[in-house]
Protein backbone atom coordinates (compact mmCIF):
# COMPACT_ATOMS: atom_id res chain seq x y z
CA UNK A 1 105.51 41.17 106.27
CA UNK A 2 106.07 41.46 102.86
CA UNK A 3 105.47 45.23 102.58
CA UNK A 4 106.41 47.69 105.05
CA UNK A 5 103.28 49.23 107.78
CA UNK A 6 104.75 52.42 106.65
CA UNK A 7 104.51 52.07 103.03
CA UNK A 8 101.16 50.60 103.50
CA UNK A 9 99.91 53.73 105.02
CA UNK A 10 101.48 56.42 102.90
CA UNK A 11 100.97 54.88 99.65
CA UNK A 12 97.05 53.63 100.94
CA UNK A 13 96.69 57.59 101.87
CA UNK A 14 97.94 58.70 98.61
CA UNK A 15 95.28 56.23 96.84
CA UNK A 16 92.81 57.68 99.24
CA UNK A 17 93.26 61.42 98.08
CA UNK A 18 93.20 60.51 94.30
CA UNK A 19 89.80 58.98 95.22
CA UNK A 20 88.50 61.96 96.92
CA UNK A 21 89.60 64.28 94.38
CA UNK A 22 88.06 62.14 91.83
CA UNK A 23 90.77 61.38 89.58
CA UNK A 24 90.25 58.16 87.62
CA UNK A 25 93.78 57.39 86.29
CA UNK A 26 96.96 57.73 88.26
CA UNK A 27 100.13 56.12 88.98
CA UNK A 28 100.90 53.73 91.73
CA UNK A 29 104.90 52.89 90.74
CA UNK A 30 106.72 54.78 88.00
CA UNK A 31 109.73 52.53 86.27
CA UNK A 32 112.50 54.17 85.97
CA UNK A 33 114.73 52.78 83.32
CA UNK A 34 118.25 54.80 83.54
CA UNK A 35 120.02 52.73 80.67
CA UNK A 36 119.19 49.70 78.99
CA UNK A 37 122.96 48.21 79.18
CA UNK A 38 123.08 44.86 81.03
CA UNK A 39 125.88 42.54 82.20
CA UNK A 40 123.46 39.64 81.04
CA UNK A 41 122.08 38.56 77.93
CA UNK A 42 119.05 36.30 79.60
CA UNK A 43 117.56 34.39 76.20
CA UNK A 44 113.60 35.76 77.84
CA UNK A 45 114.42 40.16 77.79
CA UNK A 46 113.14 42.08 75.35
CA UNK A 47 116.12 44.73 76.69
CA UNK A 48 119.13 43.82 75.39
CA UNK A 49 118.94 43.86 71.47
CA UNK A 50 119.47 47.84 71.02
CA UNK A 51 122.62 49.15 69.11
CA UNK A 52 125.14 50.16 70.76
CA UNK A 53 124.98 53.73 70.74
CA UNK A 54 121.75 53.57 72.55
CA UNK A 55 123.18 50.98 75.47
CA UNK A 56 125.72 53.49 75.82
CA UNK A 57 123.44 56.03 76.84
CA UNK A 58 122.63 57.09 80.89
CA UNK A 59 119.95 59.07 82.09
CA UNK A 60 120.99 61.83 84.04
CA UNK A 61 120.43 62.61 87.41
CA UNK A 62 118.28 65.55 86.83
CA UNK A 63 116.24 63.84 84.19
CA UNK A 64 115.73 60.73 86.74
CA UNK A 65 114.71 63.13 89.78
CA UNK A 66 112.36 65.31 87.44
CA UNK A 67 110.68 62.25 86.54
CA UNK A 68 109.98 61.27 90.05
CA UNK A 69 108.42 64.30 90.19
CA UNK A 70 106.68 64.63 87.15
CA UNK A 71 105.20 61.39 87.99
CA UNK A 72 104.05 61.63 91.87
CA UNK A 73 103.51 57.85 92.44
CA UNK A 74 104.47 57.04 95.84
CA UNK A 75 106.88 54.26 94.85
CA UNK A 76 109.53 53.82 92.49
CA UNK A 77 110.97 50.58 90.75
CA UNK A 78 114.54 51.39 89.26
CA UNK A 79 115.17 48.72 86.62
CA UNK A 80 116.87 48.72 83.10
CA UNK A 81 118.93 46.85 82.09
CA UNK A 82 121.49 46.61 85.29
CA UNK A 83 121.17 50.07 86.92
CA UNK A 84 124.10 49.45 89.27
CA UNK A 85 126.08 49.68 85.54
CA UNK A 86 124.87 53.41 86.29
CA UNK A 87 127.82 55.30 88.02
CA UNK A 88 125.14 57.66 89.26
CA UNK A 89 122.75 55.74 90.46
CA UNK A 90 123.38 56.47 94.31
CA UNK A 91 122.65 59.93 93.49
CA UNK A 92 119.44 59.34 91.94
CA UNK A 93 118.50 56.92 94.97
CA UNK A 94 119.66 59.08 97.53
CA UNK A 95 117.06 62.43 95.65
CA UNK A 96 114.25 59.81 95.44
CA UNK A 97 113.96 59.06 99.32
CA UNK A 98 114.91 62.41 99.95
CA UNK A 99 111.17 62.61 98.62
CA UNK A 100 109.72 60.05 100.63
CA UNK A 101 109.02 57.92 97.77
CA UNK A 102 109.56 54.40 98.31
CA UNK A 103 112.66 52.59 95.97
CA UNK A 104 112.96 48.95 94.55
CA UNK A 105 116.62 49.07 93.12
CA UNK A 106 115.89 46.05 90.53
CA UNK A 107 118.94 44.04 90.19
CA UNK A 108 120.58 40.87 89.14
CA UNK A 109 122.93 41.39 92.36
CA UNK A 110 126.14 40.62 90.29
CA UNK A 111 127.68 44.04 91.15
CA UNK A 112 125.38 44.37 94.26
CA UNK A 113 128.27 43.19 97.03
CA UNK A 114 131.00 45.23 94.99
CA UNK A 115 128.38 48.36 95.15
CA UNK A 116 126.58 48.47 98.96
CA UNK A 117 128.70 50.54 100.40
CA UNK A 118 127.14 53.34 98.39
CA UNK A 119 123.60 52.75 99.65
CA UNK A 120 122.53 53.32 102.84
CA UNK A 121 119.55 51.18 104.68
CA UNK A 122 116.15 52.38 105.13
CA UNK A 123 112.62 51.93 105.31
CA UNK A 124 112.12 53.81 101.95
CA UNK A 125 115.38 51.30 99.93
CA UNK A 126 114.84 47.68 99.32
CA UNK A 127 117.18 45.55 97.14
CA UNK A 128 114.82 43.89 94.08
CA UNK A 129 117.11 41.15 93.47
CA UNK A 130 116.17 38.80 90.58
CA UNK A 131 115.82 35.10 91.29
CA UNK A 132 113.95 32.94 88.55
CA UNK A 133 113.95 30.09 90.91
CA UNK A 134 116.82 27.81 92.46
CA UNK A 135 119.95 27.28 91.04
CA UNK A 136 119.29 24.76 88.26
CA UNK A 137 116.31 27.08 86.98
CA UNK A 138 117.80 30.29 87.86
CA UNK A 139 121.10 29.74 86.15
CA UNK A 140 119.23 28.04 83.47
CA UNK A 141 116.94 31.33 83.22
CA UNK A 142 119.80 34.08 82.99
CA UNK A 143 121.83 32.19 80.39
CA UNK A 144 125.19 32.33 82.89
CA UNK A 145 126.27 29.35 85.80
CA UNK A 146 127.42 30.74 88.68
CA UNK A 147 124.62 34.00 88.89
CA UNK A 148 122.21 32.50 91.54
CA UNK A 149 125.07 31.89 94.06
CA UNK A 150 126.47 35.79 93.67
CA UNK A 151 122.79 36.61 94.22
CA UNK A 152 122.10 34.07 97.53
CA UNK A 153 125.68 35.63 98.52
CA UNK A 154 124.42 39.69 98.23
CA UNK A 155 121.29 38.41 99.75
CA UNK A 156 122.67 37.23 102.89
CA UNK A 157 125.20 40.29 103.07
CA UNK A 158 122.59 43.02 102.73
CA UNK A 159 120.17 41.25 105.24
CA UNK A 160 123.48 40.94 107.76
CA UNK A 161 124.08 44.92 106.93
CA UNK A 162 120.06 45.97 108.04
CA UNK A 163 119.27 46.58 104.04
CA UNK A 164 115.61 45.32 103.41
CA UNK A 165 115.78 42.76 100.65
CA UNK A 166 112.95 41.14 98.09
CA UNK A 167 113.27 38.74 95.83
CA UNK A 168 111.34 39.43 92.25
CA UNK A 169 110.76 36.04 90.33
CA UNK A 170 109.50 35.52 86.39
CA UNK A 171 108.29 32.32 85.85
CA UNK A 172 107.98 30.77 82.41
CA UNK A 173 106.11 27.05 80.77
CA UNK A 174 108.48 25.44 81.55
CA UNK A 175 108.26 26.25 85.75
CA UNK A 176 107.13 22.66 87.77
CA UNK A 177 105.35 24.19 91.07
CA UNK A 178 106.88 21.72 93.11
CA UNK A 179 110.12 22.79 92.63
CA UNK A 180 108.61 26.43 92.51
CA UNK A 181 107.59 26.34 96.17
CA UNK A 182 110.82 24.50 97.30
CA UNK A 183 112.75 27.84 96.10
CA UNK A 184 109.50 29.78 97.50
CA UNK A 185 110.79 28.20 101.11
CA UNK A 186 114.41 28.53 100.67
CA UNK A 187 113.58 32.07 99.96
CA UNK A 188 112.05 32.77 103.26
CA UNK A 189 114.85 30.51 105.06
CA UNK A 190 116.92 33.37 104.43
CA UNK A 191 114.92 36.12 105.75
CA UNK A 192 114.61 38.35 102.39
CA UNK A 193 111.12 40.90 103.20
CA UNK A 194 109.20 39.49 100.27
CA UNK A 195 108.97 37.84 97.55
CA UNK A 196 107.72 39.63 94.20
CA UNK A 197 106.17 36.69 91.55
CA UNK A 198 105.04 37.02 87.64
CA UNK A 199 104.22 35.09 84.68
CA UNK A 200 106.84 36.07 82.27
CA UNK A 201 105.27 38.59 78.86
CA UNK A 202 106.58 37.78 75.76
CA UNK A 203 108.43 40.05 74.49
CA UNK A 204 108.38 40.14 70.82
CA UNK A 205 112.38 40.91 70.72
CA UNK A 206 113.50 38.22 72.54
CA UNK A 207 116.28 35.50 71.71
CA UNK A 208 113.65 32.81 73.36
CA UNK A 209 109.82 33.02 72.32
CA UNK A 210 108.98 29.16 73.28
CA UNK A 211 108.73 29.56 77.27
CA UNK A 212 106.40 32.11 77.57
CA UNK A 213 103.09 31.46 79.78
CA UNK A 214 99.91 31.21 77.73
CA UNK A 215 96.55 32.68 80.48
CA UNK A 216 94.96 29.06 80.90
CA UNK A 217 98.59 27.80 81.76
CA UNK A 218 99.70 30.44 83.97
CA UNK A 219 96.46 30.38 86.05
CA UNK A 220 97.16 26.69 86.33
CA UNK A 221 100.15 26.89 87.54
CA UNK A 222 99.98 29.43 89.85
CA UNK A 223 97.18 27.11 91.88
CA UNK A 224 99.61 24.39 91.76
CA UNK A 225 102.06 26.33 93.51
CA UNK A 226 100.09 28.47 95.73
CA UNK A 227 98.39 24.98 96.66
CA UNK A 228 101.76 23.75 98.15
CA UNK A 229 101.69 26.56 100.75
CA UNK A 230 98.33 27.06 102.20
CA UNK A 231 96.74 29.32 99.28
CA UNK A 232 100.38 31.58 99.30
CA UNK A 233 99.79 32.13 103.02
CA UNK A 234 103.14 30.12 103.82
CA UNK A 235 105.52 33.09 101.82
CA UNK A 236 105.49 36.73 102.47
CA UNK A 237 104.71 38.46 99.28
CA UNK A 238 105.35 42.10 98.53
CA UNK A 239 102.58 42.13 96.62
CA UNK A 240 98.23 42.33 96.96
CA UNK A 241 96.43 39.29 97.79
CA UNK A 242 94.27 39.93 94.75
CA UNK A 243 96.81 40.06 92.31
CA UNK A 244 97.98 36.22 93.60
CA UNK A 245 94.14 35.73 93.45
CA UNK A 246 93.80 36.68 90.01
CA UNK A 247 97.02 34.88 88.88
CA UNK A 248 95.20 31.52 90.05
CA UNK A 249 92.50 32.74 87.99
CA UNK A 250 89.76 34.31 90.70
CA UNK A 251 89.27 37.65 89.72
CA UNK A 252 88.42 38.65 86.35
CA UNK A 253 90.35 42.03 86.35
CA UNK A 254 91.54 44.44 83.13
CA UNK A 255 94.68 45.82 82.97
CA UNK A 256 95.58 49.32 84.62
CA UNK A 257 98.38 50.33 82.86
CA UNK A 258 99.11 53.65 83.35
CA UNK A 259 99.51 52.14 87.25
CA UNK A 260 102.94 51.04 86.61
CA UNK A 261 104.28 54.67 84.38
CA UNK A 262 107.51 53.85 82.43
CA UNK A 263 110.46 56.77 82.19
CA UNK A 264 112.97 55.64 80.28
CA UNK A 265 116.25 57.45 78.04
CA UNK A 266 113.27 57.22 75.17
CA UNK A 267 110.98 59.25 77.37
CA UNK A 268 108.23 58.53 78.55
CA UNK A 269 106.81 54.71 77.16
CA UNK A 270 103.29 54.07 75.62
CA UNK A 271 101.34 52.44 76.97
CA UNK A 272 103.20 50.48 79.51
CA UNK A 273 106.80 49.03 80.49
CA UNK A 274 106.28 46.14 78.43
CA UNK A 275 105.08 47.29 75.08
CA UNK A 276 107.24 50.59 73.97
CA UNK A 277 104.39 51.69 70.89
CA UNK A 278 105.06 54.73 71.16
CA UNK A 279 107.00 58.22 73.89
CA UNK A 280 105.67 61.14 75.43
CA UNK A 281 107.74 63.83 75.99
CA UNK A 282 105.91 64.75 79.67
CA UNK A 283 104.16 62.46 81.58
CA UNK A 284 100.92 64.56 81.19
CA UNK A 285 101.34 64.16 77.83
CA UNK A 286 101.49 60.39 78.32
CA UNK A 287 98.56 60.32 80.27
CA UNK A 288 95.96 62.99 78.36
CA UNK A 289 97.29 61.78 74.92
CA UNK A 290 97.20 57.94 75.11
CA UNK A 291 94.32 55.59 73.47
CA UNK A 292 94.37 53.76 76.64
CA UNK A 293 91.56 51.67 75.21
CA UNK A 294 93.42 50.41 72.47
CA UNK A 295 95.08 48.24 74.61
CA UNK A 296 94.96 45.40 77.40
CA UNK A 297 94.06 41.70 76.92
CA UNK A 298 90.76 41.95 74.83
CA UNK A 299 91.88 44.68 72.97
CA UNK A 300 95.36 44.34 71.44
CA UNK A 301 96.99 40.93 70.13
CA UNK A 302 100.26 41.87 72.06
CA UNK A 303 98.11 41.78 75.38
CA UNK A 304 96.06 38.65 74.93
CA UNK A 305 98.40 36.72 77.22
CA UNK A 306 99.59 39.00 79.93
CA UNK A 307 99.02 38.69 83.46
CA UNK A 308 102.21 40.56 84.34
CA UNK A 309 102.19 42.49 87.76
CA UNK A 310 103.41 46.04 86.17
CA UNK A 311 100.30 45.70 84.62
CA UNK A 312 97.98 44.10 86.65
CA UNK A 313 98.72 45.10 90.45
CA UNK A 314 97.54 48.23 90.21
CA UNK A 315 94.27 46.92 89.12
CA UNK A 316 94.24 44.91 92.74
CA UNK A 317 95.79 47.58 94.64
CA UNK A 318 92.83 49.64 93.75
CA UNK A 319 90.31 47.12 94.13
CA UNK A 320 91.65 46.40 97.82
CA UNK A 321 90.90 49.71 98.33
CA UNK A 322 87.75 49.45 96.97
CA UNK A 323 86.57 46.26 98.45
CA UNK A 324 89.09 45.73 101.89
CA UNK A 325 86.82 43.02 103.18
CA UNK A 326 87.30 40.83 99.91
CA UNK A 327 91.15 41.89 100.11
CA UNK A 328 91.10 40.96 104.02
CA UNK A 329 89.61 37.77 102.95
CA UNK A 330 91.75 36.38 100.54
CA UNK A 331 95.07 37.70 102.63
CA UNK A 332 93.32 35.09 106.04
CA UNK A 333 92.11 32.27 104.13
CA UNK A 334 94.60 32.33 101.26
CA UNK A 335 93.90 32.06 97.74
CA UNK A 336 91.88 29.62 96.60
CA UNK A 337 93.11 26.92 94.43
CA UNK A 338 90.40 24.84 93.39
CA UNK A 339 86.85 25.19 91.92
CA UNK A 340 86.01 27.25 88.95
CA UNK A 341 87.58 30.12 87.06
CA UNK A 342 86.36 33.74 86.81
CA UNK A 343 85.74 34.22 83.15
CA UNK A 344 88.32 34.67 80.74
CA UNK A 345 88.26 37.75 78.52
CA UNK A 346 86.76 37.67 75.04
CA UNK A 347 89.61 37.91 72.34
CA UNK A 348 87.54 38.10 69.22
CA UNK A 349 87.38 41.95 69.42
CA UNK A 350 91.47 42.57 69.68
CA UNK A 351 92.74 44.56 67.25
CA UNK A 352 96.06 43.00 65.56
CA UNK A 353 99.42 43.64 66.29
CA UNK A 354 101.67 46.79 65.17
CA UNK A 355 105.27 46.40 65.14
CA UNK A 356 106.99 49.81 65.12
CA UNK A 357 109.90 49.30 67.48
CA UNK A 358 113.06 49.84 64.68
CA UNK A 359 111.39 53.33 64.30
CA UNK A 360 111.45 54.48 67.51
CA UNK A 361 115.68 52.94 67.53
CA UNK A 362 115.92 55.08 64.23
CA UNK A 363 114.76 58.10 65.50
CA UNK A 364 117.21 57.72 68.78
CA UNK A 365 120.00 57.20 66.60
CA UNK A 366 119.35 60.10 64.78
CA UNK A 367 119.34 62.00 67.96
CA UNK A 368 122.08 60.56 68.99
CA UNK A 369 124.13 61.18 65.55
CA UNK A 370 122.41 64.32 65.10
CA UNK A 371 123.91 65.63 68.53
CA UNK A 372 127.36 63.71 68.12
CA UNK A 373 128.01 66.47 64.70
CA UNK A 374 126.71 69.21 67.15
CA UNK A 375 129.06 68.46 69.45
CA UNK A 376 131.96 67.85 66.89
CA UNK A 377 131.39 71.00 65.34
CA UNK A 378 131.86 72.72 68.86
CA UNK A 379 134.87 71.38 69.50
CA UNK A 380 136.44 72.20 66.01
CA UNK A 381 135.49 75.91 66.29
């Protein structure tokens, strides 16, 4: 079972009362960035090109844990950068599930052996460790030999210790689904809880712009592989049936994208964890003040080809919930991987793309320079 009955059940309930109380936009998993810093430099993240004195910063535990609150979705994904660079992080893990919310510590498991001694298992932890595939791709993927054997080796170490492990997997153009579901089996040979699947976004900031999935392509490929293994119903995945559906190109859905909330040592991120257009100070203020409708495939150039899960599952979640039969369905029979595709969304209305990243890394470094004299000037008196 990819997700836990438990989780199921407290995070359907929470869905439930939002419902009830008639509130149409809420948050299903808020990202929690704590630092950007990375011991990678994979050629496909848009993460790793900030100046130093911004990878040098940490969000605190306070900040993290106020967050969490601010927020309210049921389940947190802790990502970054590396966030086991953060030397507070089992603080901040230890507050969240001392809330009940669920945690996905996202990681690329090189420090994960040297650092599970400070985590604890649990129904509400699961290790998010990232695996782009077997060893030729996954190497290949993270720009460093030697990665996906550290992370098989945490893997088998935290399921011998009783730690609940998934494995979260980007796929790119130049992913063969044969070879996709090979590493799809291997994966369940040793026993991780789930498996966690996306087409990679392009990032406009990263080293490598030539491998990201096009809609048409990913859609295609995701029926190739999901045909290898009984419409996906040979793998656990901790994610909705519908969002595998839609990936093969069966449901015509819109992006929800204030379902996956991103806090990060900017603030809070408009509109979503992959586009940073723009930070809130509060996470109301994210959420009252933000031209949702100026975004999502249709809408904005930057979105035309995403089909990423951060923005996208919470669009199944809540059409599971909406429609459990159709969600029931899919999960029994498995997704279907031939026949024709739902409609693809019109792209003659998008508006064209902004780029205003430098000026949200020139007003941090101000901050950051700005405080630094502050600080200087306290010392010297």
């Amino acid at each position: 079972m990819g997700i836990p009955l438990l989780q199921k059940v407290l995070v359907g309930s929470y869905i439930l009362r939002q419902r009830i109380s008639g509130r149409k936009r809420y948050p299903l998993v808020l990202m929690l960035e704590p630092l950007f810093r990375c011991n990678l430099a994979c050629a496909g993240c848009g993460k790793i090109d900030y100046p130093d004195e911004i990878l040098k910063q940490s969000m605190s535990v306070e900040t993290a844990l106020h967050a969490v609150d601010e927020c309210g979705a049921p389940v947190v994904s802790i990502a970054g950068g590396e966030p086991l660079l953060h030397k507070q992080l089992p603080e901040i893990v230890k507050g969240i599930i001392a809330q009940r919310k669920f945690v996905y510590l996202c990681t690329n498991a090189l420090l994960m052996e040297k650092r599970m001694d400070q985590y604890e298992p649990s129904t509400f932890f699961t290790w998010s460790v990232h695996l782009d595939g077997d060893k030729q791709m996954h190497d290949a993927s993270v720009c460093l030999e030697g990665v996906y054997e550290k992370a098989v080796s945490a893997i088998k170490k935290a399921k011998e210790r009783g730690f609940r492990v998934t494995v979260n997997c980007t796929l790119f153009n130049n992913a063969e689904a044969e070879k996709v579901a090979n590493f799809f089996d291997m994966v369940q040979e040793l026993g991780v809880d789930g498996i966690t699947v996306s087409p990679g976004y392009a990032y406009e900031r990263a080293p490598d712009q030539e491998h990201f999935l096009h809609r048409n392509t990913t859609k295609k490929l995701f029926r190739d592989i999901l045909a290898r293994g009984r419409g996906g119903r040979n793998w656990d995945f901790s994610q909705s049936s519908l969002f595998l559906d839609f990936l093969a190109g069966n449901q015509n859905y819109h992006c929800t994208p204030w379902g996956n909330p991103t806090r990060n040592i900017f603030g809070w991120q408009r509109p979503c964890y992959l586009l940073g257009e723009g930070y809130a100070r509060t996470f109301r203020e994210l959420m009252e003040n933000t031209d949702w409708d100026a975004y999502g495939t249709g809408n904005y150039e930057k979105c035309a080809n995403c089909m990423v899960h951060s923005g996208y599952e919470a669009t199944a979640v809540n059409d599971a919930v909406a429609h459990p039969l159709k969600a029931l369905g899919v999960s029994l029979r498995g997704v279907r991987t031939e026949g024709e595709m739902a409609p693809e969304i019109p792209l003659d209305k998008q508006r064209p793309a902004q780029y205003m990243f430098s000026r949200h890394v020139e007003a941090r470094l101000k901050e950051i320079r700005e405080g630094k004299q502050l600080d200087d000037l306290a010392k010297a008196s």
